[in-house]
PDB file of N, CA and C in Angstrom:
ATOM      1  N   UNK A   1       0.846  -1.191   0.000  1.00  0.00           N
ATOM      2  CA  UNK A   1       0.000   0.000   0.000  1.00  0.00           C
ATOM      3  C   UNK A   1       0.885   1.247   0.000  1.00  0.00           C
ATOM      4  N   UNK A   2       0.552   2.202  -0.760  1.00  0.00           N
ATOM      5  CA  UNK A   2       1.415   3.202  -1.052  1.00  0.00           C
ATOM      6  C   UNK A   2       1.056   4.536   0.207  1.00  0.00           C
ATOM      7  N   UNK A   3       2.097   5.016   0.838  1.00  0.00           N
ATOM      8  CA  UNK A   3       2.112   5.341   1.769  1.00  0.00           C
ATOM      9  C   UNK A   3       1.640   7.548   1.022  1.00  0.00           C
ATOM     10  N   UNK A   4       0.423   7.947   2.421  1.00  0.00           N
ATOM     11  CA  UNK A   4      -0.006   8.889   1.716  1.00  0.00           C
ATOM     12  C   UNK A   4       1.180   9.893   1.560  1.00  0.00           C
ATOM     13  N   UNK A   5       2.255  10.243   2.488  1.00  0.00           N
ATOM     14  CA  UNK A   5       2.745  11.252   2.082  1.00  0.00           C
ATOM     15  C   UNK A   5       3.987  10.661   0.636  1.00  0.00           C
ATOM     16  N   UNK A   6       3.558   9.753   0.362  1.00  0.00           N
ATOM     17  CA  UNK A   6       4.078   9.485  -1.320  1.00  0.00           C
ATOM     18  C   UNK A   6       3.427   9.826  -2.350  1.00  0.00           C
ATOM     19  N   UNK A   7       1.631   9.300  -1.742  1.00  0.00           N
ATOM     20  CA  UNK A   7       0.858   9.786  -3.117  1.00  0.00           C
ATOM     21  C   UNK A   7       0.727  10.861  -2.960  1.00  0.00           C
ATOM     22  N   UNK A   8       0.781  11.487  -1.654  1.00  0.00           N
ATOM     23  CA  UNK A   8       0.992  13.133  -1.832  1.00  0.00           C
ATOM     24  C   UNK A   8       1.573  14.040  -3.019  1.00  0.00           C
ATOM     25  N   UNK A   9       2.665  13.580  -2.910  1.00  0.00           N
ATOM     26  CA  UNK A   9       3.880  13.893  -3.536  1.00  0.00           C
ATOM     27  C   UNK A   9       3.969  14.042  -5.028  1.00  0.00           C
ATOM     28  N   UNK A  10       3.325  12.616  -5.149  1.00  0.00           N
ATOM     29  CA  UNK A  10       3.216  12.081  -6.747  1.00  0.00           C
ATOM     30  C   UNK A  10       2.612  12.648  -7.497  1.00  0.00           C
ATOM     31  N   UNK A  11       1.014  13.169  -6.834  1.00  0.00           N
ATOM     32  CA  UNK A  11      -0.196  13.815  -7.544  1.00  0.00           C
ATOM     33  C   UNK A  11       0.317  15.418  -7.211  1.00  0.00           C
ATOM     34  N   UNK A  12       0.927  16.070  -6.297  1.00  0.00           N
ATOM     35  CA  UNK A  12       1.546  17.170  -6.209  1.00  0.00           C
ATOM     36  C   UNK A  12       2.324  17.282  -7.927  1.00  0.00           C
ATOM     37  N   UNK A  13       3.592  16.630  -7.728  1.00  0.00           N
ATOM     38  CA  UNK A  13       4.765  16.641  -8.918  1.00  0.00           C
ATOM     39  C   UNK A  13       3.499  16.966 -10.215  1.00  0.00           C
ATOM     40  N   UNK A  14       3.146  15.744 -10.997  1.00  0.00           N
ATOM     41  CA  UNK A  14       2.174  15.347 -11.465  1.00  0.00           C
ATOM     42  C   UNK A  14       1.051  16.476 -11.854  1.00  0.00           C
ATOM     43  N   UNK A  15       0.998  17.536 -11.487  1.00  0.00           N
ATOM     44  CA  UNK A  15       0.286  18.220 -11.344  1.00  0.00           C
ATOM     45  C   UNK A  15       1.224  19.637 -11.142  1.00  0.00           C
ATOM     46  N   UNK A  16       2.421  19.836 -11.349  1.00  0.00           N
ATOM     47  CA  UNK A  16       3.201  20.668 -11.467  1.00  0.00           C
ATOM     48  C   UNK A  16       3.475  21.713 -10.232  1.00  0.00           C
ATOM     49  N   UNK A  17       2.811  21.403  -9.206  1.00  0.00           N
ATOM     50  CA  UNK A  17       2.947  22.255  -8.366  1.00  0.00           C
ATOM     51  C   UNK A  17       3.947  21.978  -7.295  1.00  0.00           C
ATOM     52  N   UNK A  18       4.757  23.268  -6.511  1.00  0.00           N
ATOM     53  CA  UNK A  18       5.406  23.177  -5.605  1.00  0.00           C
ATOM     54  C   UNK A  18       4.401  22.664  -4.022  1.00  0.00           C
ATOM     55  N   UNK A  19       5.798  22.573  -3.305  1.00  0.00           N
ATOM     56  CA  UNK A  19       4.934  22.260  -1.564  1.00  0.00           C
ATOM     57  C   UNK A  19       4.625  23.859  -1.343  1.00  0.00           C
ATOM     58  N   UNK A  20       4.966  25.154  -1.968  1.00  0.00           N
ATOM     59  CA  UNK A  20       4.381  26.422  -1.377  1.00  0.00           C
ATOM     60  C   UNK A  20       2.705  26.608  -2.122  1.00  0.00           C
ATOM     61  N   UNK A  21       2.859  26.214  -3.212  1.00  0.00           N
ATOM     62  CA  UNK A  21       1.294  26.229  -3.980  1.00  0.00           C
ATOM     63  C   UNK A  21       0.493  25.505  -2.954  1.00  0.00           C
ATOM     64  N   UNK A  22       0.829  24.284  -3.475  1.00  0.00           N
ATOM     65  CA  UNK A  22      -0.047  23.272  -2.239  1.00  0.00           C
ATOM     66  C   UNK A  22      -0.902  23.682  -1.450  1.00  0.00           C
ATOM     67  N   UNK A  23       0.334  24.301  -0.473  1.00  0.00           N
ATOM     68  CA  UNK A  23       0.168  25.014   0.948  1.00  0.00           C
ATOM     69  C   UNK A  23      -1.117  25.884   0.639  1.00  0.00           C
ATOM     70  N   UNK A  24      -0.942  27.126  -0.004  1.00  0.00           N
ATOM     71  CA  UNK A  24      -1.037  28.009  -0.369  1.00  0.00           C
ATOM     72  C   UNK A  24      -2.668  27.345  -0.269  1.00  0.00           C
ATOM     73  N   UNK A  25      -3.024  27.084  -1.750  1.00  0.00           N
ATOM     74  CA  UNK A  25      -4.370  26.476  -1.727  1.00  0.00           C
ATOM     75  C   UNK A  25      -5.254  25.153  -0.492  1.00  0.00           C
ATOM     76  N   UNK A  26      -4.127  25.238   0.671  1.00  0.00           N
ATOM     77  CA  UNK A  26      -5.020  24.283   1.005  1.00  0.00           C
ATOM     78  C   UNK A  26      -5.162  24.884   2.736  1.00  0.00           C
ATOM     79  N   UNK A  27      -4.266  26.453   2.761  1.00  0.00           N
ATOM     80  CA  UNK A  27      -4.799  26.939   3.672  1.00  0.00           C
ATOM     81  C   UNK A  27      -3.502  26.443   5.191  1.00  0.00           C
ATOM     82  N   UNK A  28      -2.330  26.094   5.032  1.00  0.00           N
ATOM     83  CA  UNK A  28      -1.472  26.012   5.480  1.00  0.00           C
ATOM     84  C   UNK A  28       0.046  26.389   5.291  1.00  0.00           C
ATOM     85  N   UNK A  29       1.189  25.607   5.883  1.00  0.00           N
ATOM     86  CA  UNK A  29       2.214  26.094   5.871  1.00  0.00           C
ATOM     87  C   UNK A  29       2.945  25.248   5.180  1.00  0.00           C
ATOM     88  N   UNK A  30       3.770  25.743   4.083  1.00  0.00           N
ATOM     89  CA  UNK A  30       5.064  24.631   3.528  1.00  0.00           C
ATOM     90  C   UNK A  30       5.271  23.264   3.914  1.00  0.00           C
ATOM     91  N   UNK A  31       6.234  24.249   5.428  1.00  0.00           N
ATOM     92  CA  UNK A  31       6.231  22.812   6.104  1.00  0.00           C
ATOM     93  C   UNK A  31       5.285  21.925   6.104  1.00  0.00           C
ATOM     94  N   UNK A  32       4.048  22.376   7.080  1.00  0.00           N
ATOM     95  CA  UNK A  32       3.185  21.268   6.702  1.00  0.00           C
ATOM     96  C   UNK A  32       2.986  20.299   5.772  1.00  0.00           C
ATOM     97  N   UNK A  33       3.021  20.847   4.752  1.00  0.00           N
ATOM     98  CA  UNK A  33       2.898  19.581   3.318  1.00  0.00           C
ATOM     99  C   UNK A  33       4.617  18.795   3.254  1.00  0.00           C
ATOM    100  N   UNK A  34       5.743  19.452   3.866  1.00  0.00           N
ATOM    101  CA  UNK A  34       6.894  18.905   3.719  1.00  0.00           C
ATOM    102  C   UNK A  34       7.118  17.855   4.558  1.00  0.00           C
ATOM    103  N   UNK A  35       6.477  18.153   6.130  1.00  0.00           N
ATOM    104  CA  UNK A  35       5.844  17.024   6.556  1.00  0.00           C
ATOM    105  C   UNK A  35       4.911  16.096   6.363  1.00  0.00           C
ATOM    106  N   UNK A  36       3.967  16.027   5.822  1.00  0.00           N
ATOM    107  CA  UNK A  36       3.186  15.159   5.315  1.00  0.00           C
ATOM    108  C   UNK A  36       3.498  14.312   4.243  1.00  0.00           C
ATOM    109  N   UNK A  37       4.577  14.477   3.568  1.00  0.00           N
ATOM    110  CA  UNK A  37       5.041  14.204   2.663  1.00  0.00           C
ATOM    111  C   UNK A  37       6.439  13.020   3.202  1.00  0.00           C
ATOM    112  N   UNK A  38       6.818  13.345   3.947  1.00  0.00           N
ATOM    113  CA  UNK A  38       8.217  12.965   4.629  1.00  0.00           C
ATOM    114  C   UNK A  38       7.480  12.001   5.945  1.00  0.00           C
ATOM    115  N   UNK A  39       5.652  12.304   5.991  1.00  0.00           N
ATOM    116  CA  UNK A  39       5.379  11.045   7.001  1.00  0.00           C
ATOM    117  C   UNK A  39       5.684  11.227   8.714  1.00  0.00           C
ATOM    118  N   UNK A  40       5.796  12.817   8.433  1.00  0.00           N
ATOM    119  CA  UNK A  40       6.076  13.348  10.219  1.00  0.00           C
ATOM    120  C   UNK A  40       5.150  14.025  10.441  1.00  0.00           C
ATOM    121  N   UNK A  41       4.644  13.441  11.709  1.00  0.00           N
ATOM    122  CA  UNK A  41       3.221  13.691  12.499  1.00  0.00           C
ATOM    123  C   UNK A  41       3.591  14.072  13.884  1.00  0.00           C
ATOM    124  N   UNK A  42       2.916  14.942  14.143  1.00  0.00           N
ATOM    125  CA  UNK A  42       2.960  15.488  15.992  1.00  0.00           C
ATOM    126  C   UNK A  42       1.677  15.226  16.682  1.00  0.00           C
ATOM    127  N   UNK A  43       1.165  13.918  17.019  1.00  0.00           N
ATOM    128  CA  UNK A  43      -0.034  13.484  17.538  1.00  0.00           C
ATOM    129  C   UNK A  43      -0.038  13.680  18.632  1.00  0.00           C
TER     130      UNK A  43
END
């Protein structure tokens, strides 16, 4: 099973956008998506 902060990543690339767009449209911070991506969580 493909782990989400991969398909993150994939459909990000794929879709030409940086982790600041991302962000940008989804109402957060860089990091955030750089973490999510990299699979680091602060639960």
């Amino acid at each position: 099973m493909v782990e989400f902060g991969e398909q993150l990543r994939r459909v990000r690339e794929e879709k030409g956008m940086t982790q600041q767009s991302l962000a940008e449209q989804l109402y957060v911070t860089r990091q955030a998506v750089s973490r999510w991506e990299c699979g680091v969580s602060h639960s």
